[in-house]
C-alpha atoms as a PDB file:
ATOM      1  CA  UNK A   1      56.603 146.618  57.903  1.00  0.00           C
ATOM      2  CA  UNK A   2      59.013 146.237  60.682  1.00  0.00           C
ATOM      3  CA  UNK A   3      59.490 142.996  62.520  1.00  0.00           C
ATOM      4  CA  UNK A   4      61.588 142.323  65.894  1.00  0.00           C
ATOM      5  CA  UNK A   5      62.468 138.883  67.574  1.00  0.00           C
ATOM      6  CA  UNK A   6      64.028 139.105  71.382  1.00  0.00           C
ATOM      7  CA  UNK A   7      66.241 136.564  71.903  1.00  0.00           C
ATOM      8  CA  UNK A   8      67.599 135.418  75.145  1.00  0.00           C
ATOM      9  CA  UNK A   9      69.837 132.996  76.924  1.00  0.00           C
ATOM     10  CA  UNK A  10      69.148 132.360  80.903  1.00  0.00           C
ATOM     11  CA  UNK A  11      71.369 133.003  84.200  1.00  0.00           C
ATOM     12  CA  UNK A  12      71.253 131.490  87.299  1.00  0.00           C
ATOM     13  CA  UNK A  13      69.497 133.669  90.218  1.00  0.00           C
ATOM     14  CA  UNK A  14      68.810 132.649  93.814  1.00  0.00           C
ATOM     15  CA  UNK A  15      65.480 132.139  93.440  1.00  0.00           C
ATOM     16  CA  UNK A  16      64.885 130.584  89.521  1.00  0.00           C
ATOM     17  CA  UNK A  17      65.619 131.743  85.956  1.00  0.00           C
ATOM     18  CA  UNK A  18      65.512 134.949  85.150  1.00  0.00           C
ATOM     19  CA  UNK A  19      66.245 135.625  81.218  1.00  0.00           C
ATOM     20  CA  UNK A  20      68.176 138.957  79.785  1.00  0.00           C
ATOM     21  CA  UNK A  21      68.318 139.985  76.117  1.00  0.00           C
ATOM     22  CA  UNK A  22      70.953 138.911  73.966  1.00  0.00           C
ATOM     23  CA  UNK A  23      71.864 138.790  70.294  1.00  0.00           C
ATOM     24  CA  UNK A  24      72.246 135.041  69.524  1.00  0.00           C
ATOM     25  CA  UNK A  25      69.975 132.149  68.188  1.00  0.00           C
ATOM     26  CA  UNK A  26      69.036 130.707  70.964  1.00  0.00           C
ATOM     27  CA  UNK A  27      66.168 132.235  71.446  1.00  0.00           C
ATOM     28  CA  UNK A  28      63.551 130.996  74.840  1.00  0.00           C
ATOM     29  CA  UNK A  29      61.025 133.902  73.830  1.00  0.00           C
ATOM     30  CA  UNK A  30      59.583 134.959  70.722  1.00  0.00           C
ATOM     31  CA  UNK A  31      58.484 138.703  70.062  1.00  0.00           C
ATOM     32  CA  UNK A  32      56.595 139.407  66.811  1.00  0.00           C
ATOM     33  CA  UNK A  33      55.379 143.008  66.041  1.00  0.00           C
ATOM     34  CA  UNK A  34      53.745 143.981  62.345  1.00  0.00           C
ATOM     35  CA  UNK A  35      52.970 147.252  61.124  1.00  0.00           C
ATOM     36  CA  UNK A  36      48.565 148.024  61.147  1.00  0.00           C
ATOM     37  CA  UNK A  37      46.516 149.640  59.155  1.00  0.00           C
ATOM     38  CA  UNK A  38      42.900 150.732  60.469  1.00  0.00           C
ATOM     39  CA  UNK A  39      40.298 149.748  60.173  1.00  0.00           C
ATOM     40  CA  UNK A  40      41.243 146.849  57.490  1.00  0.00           C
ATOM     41  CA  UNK A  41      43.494 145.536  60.186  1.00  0.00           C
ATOM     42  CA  UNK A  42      41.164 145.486  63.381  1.00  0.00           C
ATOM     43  CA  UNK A  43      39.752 142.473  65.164  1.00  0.00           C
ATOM     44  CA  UNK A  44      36.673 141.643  63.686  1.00  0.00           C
ATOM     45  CA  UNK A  45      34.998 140.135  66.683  1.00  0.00           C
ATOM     46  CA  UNK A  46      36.125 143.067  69.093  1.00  0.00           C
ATOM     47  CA  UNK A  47      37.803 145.469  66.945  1.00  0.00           C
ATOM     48  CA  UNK A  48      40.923 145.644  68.647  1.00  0.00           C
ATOM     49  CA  UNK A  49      44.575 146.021  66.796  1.00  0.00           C
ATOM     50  CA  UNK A  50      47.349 142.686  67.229  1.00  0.00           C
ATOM     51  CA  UNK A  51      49.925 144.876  69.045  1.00  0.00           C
ATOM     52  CA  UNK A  52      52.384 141.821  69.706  1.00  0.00           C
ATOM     53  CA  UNK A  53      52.521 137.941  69.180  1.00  0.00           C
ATOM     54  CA  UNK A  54      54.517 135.913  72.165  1.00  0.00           C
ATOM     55  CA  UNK A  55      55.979 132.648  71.108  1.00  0.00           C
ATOM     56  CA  UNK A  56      56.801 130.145  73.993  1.00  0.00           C
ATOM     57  CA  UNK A  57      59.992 128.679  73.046  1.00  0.00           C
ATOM     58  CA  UNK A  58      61.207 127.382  76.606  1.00  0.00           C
ATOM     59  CA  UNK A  59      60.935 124.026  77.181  1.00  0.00           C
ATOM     60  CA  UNK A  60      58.035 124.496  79.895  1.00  0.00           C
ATOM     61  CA  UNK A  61      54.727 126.838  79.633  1.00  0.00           C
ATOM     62  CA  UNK A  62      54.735 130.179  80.217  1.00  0.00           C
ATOM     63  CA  UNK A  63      52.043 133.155  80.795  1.00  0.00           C
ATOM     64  CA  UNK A  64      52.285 136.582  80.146  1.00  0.00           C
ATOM     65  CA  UNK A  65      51.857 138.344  83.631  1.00  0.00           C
ATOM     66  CA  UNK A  66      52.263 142.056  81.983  1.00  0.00           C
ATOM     67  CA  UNK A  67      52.051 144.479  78.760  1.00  0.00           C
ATOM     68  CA  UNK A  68      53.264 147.732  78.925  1.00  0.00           C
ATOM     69  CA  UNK A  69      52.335 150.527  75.627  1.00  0.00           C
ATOM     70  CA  UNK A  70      55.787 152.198  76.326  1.00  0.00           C
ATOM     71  CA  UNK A  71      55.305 154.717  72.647  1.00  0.00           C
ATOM     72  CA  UNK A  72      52.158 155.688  71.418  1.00  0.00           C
ATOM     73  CA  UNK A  73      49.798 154.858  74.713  1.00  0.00           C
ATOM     74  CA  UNK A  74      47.367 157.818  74.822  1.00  0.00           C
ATOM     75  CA  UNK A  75      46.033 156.341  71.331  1.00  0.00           C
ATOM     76  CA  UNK A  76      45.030 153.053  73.181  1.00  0.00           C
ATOM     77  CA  UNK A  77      43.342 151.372  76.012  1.00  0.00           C
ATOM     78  CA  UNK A  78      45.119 149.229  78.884  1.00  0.00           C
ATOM     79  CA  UNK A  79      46.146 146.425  76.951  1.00  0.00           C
ATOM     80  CA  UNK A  80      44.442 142.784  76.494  1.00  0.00           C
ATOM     81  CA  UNK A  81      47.206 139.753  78.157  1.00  0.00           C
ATOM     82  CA  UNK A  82      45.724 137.094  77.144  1.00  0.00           C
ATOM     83  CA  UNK A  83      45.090 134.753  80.156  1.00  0.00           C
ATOM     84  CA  UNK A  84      46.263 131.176  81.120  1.00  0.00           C
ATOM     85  CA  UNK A  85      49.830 129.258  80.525  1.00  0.00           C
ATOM     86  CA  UNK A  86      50.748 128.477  77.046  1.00  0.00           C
ATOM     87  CA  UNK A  87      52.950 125.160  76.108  1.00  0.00           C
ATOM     88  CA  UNK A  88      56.394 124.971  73.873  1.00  0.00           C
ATOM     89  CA  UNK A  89      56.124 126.288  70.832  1.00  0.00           C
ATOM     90  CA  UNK A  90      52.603 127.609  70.799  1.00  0.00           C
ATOM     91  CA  UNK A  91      51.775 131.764  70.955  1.00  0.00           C
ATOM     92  CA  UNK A  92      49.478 134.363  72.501  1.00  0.00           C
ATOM     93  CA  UNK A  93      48.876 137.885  71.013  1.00  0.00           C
ATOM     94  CA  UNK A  94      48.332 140.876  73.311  1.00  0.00           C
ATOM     95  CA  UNK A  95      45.815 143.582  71.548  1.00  0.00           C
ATOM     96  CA  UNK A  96      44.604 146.570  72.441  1.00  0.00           C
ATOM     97  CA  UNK A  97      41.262 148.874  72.098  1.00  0.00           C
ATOM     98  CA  UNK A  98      43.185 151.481  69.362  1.00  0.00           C
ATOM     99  CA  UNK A  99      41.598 155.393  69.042  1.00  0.00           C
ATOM    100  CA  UNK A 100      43.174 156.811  66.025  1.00  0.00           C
ATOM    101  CA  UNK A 101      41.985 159.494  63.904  1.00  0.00           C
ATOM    102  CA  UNK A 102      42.474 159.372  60.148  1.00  0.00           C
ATOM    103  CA  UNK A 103      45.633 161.538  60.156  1.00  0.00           C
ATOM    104  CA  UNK A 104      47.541 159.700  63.169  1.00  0.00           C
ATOM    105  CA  UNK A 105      50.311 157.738  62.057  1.00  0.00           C
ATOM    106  CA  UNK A 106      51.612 156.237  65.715  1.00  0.00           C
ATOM    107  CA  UNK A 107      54.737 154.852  66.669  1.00  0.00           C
ATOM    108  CA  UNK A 108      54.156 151.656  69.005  1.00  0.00           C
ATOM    109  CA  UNK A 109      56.597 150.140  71.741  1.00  0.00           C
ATOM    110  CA  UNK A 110      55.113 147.532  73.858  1.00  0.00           C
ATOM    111  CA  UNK A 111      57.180 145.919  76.810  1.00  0.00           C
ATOM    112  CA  UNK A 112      55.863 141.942  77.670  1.00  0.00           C
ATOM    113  CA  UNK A 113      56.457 140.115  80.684  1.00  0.00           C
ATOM    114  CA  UNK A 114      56.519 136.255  81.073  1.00  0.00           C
ATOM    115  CA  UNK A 115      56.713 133.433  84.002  1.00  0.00           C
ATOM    116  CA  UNK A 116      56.826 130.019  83.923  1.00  0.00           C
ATOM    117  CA  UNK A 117      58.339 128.000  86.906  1.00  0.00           C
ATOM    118  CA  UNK A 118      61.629 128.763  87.813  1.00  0.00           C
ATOM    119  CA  UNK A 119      61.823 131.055  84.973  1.00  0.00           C
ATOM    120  CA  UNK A 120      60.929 135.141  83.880  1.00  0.00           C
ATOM    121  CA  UNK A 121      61.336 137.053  80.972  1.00  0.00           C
ATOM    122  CA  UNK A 122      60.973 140.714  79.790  1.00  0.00           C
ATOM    123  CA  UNK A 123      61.195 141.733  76.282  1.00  0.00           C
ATOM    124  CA  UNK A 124      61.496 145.771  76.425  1.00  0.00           C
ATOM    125  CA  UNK A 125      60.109 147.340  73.170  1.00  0.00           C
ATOM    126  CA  UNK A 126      61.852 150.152  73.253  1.00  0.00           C
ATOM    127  CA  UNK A 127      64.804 148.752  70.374  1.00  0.00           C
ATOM    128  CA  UNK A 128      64.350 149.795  66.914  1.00  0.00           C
ATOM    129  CA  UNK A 129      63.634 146.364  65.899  1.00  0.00           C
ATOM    130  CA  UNK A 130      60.632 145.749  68.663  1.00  0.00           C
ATOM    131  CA  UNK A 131      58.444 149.107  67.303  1.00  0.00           C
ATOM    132  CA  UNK A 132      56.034 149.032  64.911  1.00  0.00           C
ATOM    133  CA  UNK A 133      53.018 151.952  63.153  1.00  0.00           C
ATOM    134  CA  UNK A 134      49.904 152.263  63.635  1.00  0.00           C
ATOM    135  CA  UNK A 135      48.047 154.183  60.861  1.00  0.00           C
ATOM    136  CA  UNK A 136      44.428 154.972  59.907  1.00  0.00           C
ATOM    137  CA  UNK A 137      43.416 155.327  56.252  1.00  0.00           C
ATOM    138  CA  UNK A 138      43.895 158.955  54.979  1.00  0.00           C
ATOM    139  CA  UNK A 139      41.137 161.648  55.714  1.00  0.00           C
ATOM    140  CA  UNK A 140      38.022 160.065  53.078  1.00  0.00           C
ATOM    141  CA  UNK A 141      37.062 157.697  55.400  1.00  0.00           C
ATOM    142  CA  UNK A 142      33.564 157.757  56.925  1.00  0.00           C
ATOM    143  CA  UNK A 143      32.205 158.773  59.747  1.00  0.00           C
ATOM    144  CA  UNK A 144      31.321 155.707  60.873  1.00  0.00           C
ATOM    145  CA  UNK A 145      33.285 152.843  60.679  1.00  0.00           C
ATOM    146  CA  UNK A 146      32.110 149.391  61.483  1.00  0.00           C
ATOM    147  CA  UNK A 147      34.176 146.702  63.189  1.00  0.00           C
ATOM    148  CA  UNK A 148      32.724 143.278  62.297  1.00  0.00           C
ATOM    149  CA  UNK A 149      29.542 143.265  62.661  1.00  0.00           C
ATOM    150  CA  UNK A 150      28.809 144.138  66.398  1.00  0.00           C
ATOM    151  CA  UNK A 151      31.508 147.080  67.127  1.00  0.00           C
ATOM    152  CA  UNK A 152      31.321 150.901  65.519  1.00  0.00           C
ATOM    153  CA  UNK A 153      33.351 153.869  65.665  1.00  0.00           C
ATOM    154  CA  UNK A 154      31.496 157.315  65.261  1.00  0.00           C
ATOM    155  CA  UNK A 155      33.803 160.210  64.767  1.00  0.00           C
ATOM    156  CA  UNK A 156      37.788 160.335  65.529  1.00  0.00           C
ATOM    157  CA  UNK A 157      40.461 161.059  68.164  1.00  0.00           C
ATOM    158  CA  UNK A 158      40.300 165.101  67.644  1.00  0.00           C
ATOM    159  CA  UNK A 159      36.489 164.982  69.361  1.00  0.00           C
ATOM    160  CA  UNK A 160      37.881 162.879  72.297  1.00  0.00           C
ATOM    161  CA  UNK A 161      35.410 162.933  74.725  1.00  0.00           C
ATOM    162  CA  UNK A 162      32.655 164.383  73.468  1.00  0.00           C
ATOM    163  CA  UNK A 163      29.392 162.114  72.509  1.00  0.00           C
ATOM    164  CA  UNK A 164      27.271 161.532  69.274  1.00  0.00           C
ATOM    165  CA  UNK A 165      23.743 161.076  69.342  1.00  0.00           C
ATOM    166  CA  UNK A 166      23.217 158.252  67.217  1.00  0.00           C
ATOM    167  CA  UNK A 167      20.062 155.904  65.477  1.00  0.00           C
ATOM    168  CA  UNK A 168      21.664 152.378  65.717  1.00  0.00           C
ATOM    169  CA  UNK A 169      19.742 149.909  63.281  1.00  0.00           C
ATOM    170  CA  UNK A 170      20.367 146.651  64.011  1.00  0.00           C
ATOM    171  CA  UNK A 171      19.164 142.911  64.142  1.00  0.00           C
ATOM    172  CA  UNK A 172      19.421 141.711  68.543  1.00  0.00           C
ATOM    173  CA  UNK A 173      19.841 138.326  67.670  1.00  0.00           C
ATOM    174  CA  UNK A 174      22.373 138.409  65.172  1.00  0.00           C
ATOM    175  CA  UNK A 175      23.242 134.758  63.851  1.00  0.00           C
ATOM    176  CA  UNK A 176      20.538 133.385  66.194  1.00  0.00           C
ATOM    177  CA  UNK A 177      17.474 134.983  65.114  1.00  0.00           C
ATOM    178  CA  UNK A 178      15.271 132.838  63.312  1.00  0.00           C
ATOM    179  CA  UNK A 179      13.407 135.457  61.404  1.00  0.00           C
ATOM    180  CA  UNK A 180      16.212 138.538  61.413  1.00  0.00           C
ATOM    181  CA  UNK A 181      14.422 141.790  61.912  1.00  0.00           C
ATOM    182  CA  UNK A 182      16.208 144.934  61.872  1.00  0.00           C
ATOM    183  CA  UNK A 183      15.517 147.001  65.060  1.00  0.00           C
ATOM    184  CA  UNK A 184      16.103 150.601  65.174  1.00  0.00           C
ATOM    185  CA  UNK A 185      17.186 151.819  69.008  1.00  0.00           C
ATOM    186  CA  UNK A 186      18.545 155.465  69.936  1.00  0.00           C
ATOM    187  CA  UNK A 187      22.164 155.333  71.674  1.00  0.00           C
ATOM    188  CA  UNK A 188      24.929 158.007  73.027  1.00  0.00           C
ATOM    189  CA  UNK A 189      28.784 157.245  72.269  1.00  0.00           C
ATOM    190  CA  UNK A 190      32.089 158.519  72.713  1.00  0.00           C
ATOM    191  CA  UNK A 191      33.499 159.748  69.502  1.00  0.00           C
ATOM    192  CA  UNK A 192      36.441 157.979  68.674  1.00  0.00           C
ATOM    193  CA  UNK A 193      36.029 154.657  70.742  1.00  0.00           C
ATOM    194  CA  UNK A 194      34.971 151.494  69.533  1.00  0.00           C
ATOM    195  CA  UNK A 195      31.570 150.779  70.742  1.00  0.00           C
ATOM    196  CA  UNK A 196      30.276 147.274  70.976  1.00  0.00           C
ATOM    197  CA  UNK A 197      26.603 146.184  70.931  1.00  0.00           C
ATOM    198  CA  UNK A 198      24.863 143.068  71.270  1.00  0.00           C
ATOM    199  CA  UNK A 199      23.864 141.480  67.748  1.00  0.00           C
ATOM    200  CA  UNK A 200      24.454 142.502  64.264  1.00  0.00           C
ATOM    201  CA  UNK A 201      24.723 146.429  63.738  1.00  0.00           C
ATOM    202  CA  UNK A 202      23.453 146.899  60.197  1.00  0.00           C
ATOM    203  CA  UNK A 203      23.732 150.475  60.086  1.00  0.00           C
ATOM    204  CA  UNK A 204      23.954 153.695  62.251  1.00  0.00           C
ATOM    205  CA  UNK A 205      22.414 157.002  62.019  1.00  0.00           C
ATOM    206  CA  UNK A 206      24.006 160.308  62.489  1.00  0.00           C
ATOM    207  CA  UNK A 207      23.020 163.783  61.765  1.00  0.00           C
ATOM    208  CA  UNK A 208      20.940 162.724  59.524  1.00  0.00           C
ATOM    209  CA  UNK A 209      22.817 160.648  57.663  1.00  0.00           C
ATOM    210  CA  UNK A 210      22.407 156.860  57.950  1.00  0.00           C
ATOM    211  CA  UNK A 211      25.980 154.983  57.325  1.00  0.00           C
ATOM    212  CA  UNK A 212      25.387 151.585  56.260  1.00  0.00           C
ATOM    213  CA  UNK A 213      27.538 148.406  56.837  1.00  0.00           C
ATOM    214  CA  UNK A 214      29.849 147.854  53.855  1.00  0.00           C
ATOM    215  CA  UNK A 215      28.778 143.765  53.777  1.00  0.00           C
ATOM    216  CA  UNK A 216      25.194 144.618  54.426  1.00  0.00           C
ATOM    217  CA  UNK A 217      23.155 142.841  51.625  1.00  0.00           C
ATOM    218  CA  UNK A 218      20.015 144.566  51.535  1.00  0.00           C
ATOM    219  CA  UNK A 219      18.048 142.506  48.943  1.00  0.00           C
ATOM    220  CA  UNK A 220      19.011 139.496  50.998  1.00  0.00           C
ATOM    221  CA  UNK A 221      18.905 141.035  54.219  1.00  0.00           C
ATOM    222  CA  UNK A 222      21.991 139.482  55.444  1.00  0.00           C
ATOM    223  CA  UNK A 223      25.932 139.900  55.350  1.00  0.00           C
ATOM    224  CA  UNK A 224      28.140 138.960  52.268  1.00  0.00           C
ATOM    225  CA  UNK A 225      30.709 138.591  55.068  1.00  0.00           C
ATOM    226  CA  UNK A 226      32.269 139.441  58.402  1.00  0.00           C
ATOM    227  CA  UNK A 227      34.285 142.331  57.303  1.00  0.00           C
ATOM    228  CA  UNK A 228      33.925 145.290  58.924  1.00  0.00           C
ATOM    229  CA  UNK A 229      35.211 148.641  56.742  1.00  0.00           C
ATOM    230  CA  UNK A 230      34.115 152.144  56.436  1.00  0.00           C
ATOM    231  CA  UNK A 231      30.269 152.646  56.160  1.00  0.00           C
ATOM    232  CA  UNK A 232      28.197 153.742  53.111  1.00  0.00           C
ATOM    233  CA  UNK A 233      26.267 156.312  52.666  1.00  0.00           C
ATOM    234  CA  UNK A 234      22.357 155.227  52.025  1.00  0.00           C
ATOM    235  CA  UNK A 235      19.307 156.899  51.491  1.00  0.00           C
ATOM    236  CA  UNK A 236      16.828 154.728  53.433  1.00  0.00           C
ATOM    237  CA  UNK A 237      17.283 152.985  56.696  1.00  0.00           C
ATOM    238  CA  UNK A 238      17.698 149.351  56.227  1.00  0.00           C
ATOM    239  CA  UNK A 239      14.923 146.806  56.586  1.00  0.00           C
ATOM    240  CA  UNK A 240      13.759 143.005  56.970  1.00  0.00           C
END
């Protein structure tokens, strides 16, 4: 697990504050980067990947204006800048919408821009320090793998582009249904991408094959928890 900090001392420009990278403690922006492991490492609520944490440590708030994947960005979407100015001291997290395959192991670089007034910063990922991996658990996972409970991915990164004909068994509602019913509902996706639906997705269909949810308590008919993970094979679709 690597780690990188940017640290940064400010000169005087016509116009404001702009701040260049420099190797002391006095440090106005902090850049945090950890090493991920899909899918135990995904977003649970969107199923996206923590690419890089921004702490605020000017005096004054700050946004990120910009991210920038400079390694590794044909195995992600644009990435997510988190909006609106953050005070001293607190942080933001850019993610990401990863596509990995099982046997992708992906070096990571990601540039971040801030502002605040009278004052910019960019922290360039491209030192040693600022990259980080991005793996995928080795070829025995599933099929299907299931994000939280409202995101799947069908397939990996070699069938790019192509689409799955899938059974997606799930309960509309999710937490708000009074009396959960599990709905069964015919869908297309790209293989590879994260797909989102509305609800709780209790299992999916494929080829024949229905790949249950991992937390999916049948007897119960409800989740031990929010964990998303790689689904199980079951005989029979699920019911309520």
């Amino acid at each position: 697990m690597s780690v990188g900090t940017g640290a940064f001392s400010s000169m005087e420009a016509e116009r404001g504050v702009e701040v260049n990278v420099v190797n002391d403690e006095r440090a106005f922006v902090g850049y945090r980067s950890n090493d991920r492991t899909l899918p135990d490492d995904a977003n649970v609520d969107d199923g996206t990947v923590d690419l890089v944490t921004v702490t605020n440590q000017f005096a004054q708030k700050i946004e990120i204006i910009d991210a920038t994947i400079d390694d590794g960005s044909e195995y992600f979407g644009e990435p997510n800048v988190p909006e609106g100015a953050f005070e001293a001291g607190e942080a933001k997290t850019v993610t990401a919408d990863p596509n990995l395959s099982a046997e992708d192991e992906v070096d990571v670089a990601v540039t971040v821009s801030v502002e605040g007034k009278g004052v910019s910063a960019k922290v360039f990922g491209d030192s040693d320090t600022r990259r980080f991996q991005v793996t995928q658990d080795d070829g025995t996972a599933s099929l299907v793998r299931f994000n939280g409970r409202g995101t799947i991915n069908v397939g990996n990164r070699s069938q790019n582009g192509d689409t799955v004909d899938i059974d997606v068994y799930r309960i509309p509602n999710g937490s708000s249904a009074e009396d959960p019913s599990v709905e069964e509902e015919s869908a297309e996706v790209e293989a590879g991408k994260n797909e989102g639906f509305d609800g709780w997705v209790v299992a999916v269909g494929v080829d024949g094959d229905i790949y249950q949810h991992p937390s999916w308590n049948a007897d119960a008919c409800e989740f031990s928890s929010s964990k998303g993970g790689d689904g199980v094979i079951v005989d029979d679709p699920p019911s309520c």
